[in-house]
C-alpha atoms as a PDB file:
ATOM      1  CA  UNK A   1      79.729 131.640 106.609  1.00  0.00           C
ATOM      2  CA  UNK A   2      82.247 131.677 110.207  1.00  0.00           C
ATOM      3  CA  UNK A   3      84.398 129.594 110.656  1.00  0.00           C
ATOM      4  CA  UNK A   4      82.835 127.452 112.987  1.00  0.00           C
ATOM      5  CA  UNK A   5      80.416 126.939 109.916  1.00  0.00           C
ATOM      6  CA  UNK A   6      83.161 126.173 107.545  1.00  0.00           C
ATOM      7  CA  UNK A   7      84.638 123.180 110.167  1.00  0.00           C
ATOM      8  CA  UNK A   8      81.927 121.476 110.430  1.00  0.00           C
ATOM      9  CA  UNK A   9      82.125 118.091 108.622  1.00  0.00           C
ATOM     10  CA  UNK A  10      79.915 116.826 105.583  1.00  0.00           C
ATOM     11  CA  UNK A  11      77.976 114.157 105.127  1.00  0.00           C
ATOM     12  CA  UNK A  12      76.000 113.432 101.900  1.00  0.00           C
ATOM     13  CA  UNK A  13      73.666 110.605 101.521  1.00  0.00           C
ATOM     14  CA  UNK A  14      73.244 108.794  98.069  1.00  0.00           C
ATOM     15  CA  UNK A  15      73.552 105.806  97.069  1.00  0.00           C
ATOM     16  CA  UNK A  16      74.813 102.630  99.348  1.00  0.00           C
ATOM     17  CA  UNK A  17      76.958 101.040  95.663  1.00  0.00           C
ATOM     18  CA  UNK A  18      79.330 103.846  96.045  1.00  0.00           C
ATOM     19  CA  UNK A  19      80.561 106.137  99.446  1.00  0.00           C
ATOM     20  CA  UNK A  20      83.346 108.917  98.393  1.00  0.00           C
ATOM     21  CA  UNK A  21      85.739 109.853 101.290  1.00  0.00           C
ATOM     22  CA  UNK A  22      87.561 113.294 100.599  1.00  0.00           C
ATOM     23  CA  UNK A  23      90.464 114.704 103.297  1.00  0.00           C
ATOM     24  CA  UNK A  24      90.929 118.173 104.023  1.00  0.00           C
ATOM     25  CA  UNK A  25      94.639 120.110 104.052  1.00  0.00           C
ATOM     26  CA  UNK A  26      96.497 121.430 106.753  1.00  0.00           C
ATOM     27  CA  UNK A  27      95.440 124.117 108.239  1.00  0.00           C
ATOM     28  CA  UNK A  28      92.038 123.848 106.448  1.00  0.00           C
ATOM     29  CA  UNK A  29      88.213 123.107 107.087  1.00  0.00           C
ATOM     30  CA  UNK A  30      86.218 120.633 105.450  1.00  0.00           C
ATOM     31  CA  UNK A  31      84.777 123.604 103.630  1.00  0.00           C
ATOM     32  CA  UNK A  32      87.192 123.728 101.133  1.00  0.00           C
ATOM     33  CA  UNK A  33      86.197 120.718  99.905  1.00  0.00           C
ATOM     34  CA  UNK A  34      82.342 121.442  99.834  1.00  0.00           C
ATOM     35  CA  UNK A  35      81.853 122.461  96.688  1.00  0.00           C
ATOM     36  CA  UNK A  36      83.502 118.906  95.117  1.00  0.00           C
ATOM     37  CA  UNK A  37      81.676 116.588  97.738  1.00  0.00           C
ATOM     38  CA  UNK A  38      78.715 118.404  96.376  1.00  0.00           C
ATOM     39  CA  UNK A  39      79.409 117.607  92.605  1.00  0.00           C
ATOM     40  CA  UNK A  40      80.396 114.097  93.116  1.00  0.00           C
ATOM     41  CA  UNK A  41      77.334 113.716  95.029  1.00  0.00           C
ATOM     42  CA  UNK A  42      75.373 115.104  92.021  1.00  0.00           C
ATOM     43  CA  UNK A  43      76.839 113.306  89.144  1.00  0.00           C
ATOM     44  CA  UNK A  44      77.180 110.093  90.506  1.00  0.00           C
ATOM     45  CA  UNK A  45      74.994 109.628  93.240  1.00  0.00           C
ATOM     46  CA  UNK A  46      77.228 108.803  95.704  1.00  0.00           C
ATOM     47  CA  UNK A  47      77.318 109.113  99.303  1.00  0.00           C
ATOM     48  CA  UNK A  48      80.349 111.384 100.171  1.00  0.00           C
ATOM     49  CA  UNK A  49      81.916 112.275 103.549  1.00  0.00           C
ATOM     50  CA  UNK A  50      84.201 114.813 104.442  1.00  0.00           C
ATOM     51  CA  UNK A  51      85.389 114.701 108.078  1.00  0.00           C
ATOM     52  CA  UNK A  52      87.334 117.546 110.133  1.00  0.00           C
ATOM     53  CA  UNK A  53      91.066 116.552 110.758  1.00  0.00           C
ATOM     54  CA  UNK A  54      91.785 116.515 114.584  1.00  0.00           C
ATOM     55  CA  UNK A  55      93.947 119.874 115.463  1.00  0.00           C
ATOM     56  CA  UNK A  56      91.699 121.497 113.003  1.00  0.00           C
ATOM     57  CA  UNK A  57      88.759 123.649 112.870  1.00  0.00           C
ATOM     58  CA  UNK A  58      89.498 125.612 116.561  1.00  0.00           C
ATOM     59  CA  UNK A  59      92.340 127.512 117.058  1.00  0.00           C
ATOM     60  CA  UNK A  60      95.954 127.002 115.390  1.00  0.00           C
ATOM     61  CA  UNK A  61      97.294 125.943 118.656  1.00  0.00           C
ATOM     62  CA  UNK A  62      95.100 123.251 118.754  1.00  0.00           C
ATOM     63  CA  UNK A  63      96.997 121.763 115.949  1.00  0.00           C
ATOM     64  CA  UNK A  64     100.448 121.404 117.870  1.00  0.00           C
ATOM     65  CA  UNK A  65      98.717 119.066 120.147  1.00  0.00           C
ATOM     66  CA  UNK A  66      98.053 116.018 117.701  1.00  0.00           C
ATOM     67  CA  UNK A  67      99.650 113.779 116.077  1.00  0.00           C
ATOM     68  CA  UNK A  68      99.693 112.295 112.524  1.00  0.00           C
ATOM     69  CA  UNK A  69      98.140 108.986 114.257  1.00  0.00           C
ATOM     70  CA  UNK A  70      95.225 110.576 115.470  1.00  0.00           C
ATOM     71  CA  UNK A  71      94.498 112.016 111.846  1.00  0.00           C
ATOM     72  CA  UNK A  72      95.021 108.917 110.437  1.00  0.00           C
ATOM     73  CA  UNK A  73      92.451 107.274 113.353  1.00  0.00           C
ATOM     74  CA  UNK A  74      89.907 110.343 112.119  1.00  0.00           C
ATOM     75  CA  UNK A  75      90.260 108.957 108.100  1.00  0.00           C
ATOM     76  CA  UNK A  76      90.131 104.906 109.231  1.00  0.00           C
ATOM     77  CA  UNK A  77      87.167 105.413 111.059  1.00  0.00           C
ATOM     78  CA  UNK A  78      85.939 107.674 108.395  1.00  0.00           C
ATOM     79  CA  UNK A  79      86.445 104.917 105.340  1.00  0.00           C
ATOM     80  CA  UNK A  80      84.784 102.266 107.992  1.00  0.00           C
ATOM     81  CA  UNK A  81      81.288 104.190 108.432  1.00  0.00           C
ATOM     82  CA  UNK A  82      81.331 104.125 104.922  1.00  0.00           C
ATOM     83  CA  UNK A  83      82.549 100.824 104.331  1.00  0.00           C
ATOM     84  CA  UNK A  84      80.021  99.129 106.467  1.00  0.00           C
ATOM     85  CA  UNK A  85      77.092 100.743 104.518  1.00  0.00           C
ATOM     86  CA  UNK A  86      78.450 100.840 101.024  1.00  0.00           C
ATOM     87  CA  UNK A  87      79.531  98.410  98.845  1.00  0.00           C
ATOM     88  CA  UNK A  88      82.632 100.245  97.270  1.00  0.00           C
ATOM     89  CA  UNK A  89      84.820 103.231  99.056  1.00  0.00           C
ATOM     90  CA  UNK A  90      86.662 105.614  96.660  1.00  0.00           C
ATOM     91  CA  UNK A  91      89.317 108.040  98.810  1.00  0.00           C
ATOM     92  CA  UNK A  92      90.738 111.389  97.802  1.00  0.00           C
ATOM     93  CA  UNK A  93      92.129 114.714  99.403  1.00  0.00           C
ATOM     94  CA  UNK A  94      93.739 117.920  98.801  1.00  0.00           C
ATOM     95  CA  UNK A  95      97.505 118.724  99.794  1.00  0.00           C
ATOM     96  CA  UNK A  96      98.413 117.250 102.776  1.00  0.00           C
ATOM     97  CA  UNK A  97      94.789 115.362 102.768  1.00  0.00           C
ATOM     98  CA  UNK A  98      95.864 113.346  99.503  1.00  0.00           C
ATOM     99  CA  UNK A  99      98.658 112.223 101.795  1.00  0.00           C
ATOM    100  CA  UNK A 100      96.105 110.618 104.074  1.00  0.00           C
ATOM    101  CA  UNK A 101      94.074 109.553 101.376  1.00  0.00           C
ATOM    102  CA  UNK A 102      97.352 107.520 100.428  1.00  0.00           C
ATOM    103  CA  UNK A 103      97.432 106.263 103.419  1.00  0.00           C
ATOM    104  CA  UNK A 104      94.022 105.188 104.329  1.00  0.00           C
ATOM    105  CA  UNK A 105      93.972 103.247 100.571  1.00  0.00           C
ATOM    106  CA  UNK A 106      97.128 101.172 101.868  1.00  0.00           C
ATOM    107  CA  UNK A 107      95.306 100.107 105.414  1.00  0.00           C
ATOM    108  CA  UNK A 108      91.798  99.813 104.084  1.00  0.00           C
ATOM    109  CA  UNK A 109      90.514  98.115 100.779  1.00  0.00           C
ATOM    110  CA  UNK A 110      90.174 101.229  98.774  1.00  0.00           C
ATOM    111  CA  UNK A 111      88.189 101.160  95.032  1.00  0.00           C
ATOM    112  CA  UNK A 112      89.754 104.357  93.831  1.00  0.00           C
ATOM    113  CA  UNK A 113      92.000 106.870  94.403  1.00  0.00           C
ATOM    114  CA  UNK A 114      91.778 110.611  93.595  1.00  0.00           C
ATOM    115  CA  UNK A 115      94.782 113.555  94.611  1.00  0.00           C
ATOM    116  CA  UNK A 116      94.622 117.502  93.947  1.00  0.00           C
ATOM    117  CA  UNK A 117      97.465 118.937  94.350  1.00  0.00           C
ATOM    118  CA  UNK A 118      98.598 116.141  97.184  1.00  0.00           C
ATOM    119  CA  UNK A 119     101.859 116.778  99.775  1.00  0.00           C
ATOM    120  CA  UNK A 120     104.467 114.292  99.126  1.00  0.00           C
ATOM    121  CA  UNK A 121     107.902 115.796  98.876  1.00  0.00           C
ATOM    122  CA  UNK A 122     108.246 119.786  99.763  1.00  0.00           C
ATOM    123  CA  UNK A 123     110.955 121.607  98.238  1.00  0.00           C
ATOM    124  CA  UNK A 124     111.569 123.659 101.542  1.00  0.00           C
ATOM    125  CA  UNK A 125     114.771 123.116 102.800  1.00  0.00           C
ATOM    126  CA  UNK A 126     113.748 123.609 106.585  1.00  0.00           C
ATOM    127  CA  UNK A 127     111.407 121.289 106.677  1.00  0.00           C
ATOM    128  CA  UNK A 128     114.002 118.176 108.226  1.00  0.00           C
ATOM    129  CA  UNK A 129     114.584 121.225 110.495  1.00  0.00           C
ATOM    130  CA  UNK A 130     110.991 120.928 111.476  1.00  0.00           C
ATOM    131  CA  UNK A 131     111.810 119.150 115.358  1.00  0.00           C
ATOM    132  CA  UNK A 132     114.201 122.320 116.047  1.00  0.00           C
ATOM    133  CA  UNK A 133     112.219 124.668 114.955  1.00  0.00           C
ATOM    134  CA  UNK A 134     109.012 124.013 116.258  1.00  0.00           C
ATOM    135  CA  UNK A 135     111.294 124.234 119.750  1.00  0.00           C
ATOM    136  CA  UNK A 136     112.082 127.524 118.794  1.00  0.00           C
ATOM    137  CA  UNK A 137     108.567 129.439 117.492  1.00  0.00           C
ATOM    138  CA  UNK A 138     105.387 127.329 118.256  1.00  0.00           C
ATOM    139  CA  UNK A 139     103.505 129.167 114.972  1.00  0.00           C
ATOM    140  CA  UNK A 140     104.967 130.172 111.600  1.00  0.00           C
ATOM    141  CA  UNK A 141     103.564 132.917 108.454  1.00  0.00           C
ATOM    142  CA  UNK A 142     100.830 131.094 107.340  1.00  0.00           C
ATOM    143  CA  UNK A 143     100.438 129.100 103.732  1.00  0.00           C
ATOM    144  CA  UNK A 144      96.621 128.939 103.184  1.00  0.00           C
ATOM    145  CA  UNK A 145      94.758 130.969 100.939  1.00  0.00           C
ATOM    146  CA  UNK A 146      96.440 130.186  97.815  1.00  0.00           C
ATOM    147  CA  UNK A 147      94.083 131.166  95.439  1.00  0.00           C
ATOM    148  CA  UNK A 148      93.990 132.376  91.927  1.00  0.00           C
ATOM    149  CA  UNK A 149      90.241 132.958  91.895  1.00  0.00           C
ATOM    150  CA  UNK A 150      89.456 137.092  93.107  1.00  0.00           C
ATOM    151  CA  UNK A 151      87.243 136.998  96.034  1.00  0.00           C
ATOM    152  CA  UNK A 152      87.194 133.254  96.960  1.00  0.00           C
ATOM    153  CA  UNK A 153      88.419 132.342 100.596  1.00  0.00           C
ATOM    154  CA  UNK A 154      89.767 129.466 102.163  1.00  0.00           C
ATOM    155  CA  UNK A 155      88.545 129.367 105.395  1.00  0.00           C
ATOM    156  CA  UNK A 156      91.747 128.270 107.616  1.00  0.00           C
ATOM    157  CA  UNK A 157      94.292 128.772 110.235  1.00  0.00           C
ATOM    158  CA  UNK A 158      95.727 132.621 110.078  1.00  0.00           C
ATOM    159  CA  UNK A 159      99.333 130.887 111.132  1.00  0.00           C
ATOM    160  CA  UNK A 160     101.424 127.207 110.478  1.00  0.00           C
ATOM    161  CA  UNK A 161     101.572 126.095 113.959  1.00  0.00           C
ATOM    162  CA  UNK A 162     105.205 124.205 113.713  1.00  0.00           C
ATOM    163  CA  UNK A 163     104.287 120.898 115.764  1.00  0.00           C
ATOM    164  CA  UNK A 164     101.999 120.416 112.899  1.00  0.00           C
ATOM    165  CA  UNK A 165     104.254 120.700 110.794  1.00  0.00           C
ATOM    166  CA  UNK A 166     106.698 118.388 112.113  1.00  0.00           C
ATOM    167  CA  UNK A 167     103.942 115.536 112.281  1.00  0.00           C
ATOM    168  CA  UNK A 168     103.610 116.099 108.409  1.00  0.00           C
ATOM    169  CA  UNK A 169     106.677 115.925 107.934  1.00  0.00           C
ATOM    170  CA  UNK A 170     106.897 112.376 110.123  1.00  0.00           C
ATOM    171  CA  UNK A 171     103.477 111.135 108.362  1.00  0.00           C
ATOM    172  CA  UNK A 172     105.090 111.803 104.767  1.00  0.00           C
ATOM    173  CA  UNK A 173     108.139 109.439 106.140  1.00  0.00           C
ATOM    174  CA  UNK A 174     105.767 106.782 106.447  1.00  0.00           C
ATOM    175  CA  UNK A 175     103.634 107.416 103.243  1.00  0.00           C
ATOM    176  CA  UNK A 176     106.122 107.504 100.787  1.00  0.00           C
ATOM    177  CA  UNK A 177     107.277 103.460 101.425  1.00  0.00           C
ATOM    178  CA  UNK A 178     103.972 102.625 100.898  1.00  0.00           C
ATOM    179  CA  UNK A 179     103.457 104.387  97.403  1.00  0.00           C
ATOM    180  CA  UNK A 180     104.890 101.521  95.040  1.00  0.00           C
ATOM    181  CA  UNK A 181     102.634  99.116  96.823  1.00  0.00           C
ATOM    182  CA  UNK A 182      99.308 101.009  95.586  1.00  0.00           C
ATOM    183  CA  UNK A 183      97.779  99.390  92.908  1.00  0.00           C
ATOM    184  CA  UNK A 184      94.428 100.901  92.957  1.00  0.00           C
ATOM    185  CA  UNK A 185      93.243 102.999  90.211  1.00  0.00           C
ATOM    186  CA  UNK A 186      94.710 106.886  90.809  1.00  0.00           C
ATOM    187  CA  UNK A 187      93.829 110.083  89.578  1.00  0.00           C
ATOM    188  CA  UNK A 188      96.066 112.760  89.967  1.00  0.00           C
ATOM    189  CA  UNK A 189      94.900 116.377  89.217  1.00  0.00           C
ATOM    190  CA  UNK A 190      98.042 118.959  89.250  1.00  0.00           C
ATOM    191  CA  UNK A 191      97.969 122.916  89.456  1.00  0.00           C
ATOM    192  CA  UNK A 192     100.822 123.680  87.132  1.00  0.00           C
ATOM    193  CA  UNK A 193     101.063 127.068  89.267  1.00  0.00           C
ATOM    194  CA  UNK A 194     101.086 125.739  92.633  1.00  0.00           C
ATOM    195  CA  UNK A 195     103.021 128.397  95.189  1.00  0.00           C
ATOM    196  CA  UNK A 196     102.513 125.755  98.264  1.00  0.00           C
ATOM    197  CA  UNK A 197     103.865 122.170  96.911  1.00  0.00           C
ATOM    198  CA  UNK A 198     105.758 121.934  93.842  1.00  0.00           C
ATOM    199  CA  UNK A 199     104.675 119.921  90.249  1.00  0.00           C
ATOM    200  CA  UNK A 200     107.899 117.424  90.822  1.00  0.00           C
ATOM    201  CA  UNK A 201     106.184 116.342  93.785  1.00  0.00           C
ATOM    202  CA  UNK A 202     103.161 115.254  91.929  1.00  0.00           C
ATOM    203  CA  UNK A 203     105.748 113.904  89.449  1.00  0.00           C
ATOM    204  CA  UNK A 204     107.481 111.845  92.088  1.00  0.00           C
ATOM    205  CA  UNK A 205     104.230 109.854  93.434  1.00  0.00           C
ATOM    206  CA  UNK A 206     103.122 109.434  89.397  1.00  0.00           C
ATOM    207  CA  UNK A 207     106.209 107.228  88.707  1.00  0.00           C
ATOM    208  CA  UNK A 208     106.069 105.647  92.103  1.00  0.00           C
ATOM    209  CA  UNK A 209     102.879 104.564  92.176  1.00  0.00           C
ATOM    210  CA  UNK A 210     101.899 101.005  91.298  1.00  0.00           C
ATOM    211  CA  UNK A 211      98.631 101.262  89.599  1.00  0.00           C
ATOM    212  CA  UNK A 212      98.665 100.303  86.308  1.00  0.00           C
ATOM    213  CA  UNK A 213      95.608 102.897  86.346  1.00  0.00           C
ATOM    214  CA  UNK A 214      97.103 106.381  86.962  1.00  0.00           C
ATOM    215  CA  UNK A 215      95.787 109.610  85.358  1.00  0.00           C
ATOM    216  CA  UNK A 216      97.408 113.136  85.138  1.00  0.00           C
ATOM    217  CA  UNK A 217      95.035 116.202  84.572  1.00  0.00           C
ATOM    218  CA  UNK A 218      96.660 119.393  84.675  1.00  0.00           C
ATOM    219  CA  UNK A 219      94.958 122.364  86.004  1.00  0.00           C
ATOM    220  CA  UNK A 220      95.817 125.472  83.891  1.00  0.00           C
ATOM    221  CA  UNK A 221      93.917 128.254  85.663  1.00  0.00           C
ATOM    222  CA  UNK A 222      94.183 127.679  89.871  1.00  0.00           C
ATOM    223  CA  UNK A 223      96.769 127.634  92.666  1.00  0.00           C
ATOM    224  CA  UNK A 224      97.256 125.133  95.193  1.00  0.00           C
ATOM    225  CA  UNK A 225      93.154 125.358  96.194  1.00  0.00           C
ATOM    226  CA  UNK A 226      92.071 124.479  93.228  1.00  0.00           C
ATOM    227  CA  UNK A 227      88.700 123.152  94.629  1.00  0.00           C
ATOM    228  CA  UNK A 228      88.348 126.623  95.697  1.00  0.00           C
ATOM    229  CA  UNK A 229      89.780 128.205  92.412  1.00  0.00           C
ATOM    230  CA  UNK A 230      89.181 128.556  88.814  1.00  0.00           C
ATOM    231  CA  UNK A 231      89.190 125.158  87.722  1.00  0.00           C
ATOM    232  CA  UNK A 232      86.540 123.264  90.682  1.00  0.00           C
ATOM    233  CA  UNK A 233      84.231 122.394  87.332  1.00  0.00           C
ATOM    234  CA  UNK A 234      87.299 120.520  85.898  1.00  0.00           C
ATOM    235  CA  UNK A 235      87.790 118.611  89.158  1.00  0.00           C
ATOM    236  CA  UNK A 236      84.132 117.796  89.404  1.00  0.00           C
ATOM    237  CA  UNK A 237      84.161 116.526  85.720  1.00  0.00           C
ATOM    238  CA  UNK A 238      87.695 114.364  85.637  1.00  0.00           C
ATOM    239  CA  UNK A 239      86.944 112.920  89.339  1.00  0.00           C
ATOM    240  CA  UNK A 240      83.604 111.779  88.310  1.00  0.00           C
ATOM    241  CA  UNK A 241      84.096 110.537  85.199  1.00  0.00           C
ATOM    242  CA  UNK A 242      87.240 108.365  86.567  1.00  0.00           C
ATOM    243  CA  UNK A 243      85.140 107.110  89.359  1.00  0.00           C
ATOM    244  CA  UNK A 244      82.100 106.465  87.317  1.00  0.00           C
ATOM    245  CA  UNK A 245      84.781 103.910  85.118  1.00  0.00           C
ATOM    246  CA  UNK A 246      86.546 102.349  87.627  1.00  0.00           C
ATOM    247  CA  UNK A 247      84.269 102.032  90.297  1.00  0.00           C
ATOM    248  CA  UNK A 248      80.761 102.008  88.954  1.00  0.00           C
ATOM    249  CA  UNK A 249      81.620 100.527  85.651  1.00  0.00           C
ATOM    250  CA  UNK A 250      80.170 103.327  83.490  1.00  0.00           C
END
């Protein structure tokens, strides 16, 4: 696979009861996500979509020309194609695209919602720093990759471009507010060796939420790519189960 393979998005057809709509990290493809769009799409039947984030997918530089809005614009218009053909929309994501998923469930009338490893509060010190820095170095050491499993790859930027970073940093400003006002049913699956966003993060959004509905799995055996990693046939199993109760009824 190139990486022009691994950017391109995914589309599944199934069924028109239930359309799935998973979000990419930062930095990522909608590759790394494949492999669970593919085993939702078997064990439940549903149609699942998995569209490249703007800035992503070309070159790094690319991504220190968007803004948060126009990924959040991507993931609206994403949940609509789905909404207009199905009768129930479920939302989830991986790291910074669990953030988005947050989001999208607060502006649209999400059925479900489903994190890995999602970005809500970074323990990195420099990242309020994040409108300086990116003044000073347009590209940082990169962060993907993180990967417990030998020989699996994350296909994704080879640097952190820092105007990206900054527009996380202003979309997680936003998010956060809106976290008590979620009352949808969440599933939260947690690497409990993450080397990218800390557990307390995942922590912080459980008690926050306000589902009465909120899950915690733990991961035991991947890193912060854990669709990619050692424990995808856990994430497969927990996220379809939970969907197939809350949103199908099962």
């Amino acid at each position: 696979m190139t990486f022009t393979d691994a950017a391109r998005p995914i589309r599944l057809a199934g069924s028109p009861e239930l359309g799935v709509l998973l979000i990419h990290g930062f930095t990522s493809t909608p590759d790394s996500l494949a492999a669970w769009a593919e085993g939702l799409h078997r064990v439940l039947g549903a149609t699942v979509s998995v569209p490249l984030l703007p800035g992503h997918g070309t070159r790094w530089q690319d991504l220190n020309r968007v803004t948060w809005q126009d990924w959040e614009a991507t993931v609206l218009a994403a949940f609509d194609e789905l909404a207009a053909t199905h009768r129930r929309v479920a939302v989830g994501g991986l790291s910074l695209g669990g953030t988005l998923a947050c989001l999208a469930a607060a502006r649209r009338p999400a059925a479900a919602l489903v994190l890995v490893n999602h970005l809500m509060w970074l323990g990195n010190p420099a990242l309020p720093l994040a409108p300086l820095i990116k003044r000073l170095t347009p590209s940082m050491a990169a962060v993907a990759g993180d990967i417990k499993k030998p020989g699996a790859q994350e296909f994704a930027y080879d640097r952190v471009p820092t105007g990206g970073v900054d527009q996380f940093r202003r979309l997680l400003k936003v998010v956060r507010p809106l976290l008590p006002s979620l009352t949808l049913p969440t599933l939260l699956l947690k690497s409990r060796e993450d080397h990218v966003v800390p557990v307390a993060s995942t922590l912080k959004t459980l008690a926050r939420l306000g589902s009465t509905r909120k899950d915690l799995v733990w991961l035991e055996h991947s890193y912060h790519v854990a669709t990619l990693d050692h424990d995808l046939p856990l994430i497969v199993q927990q996220s379809g189960r939970f969907l197939s109760e809350v949103v199908q009824g099962r």
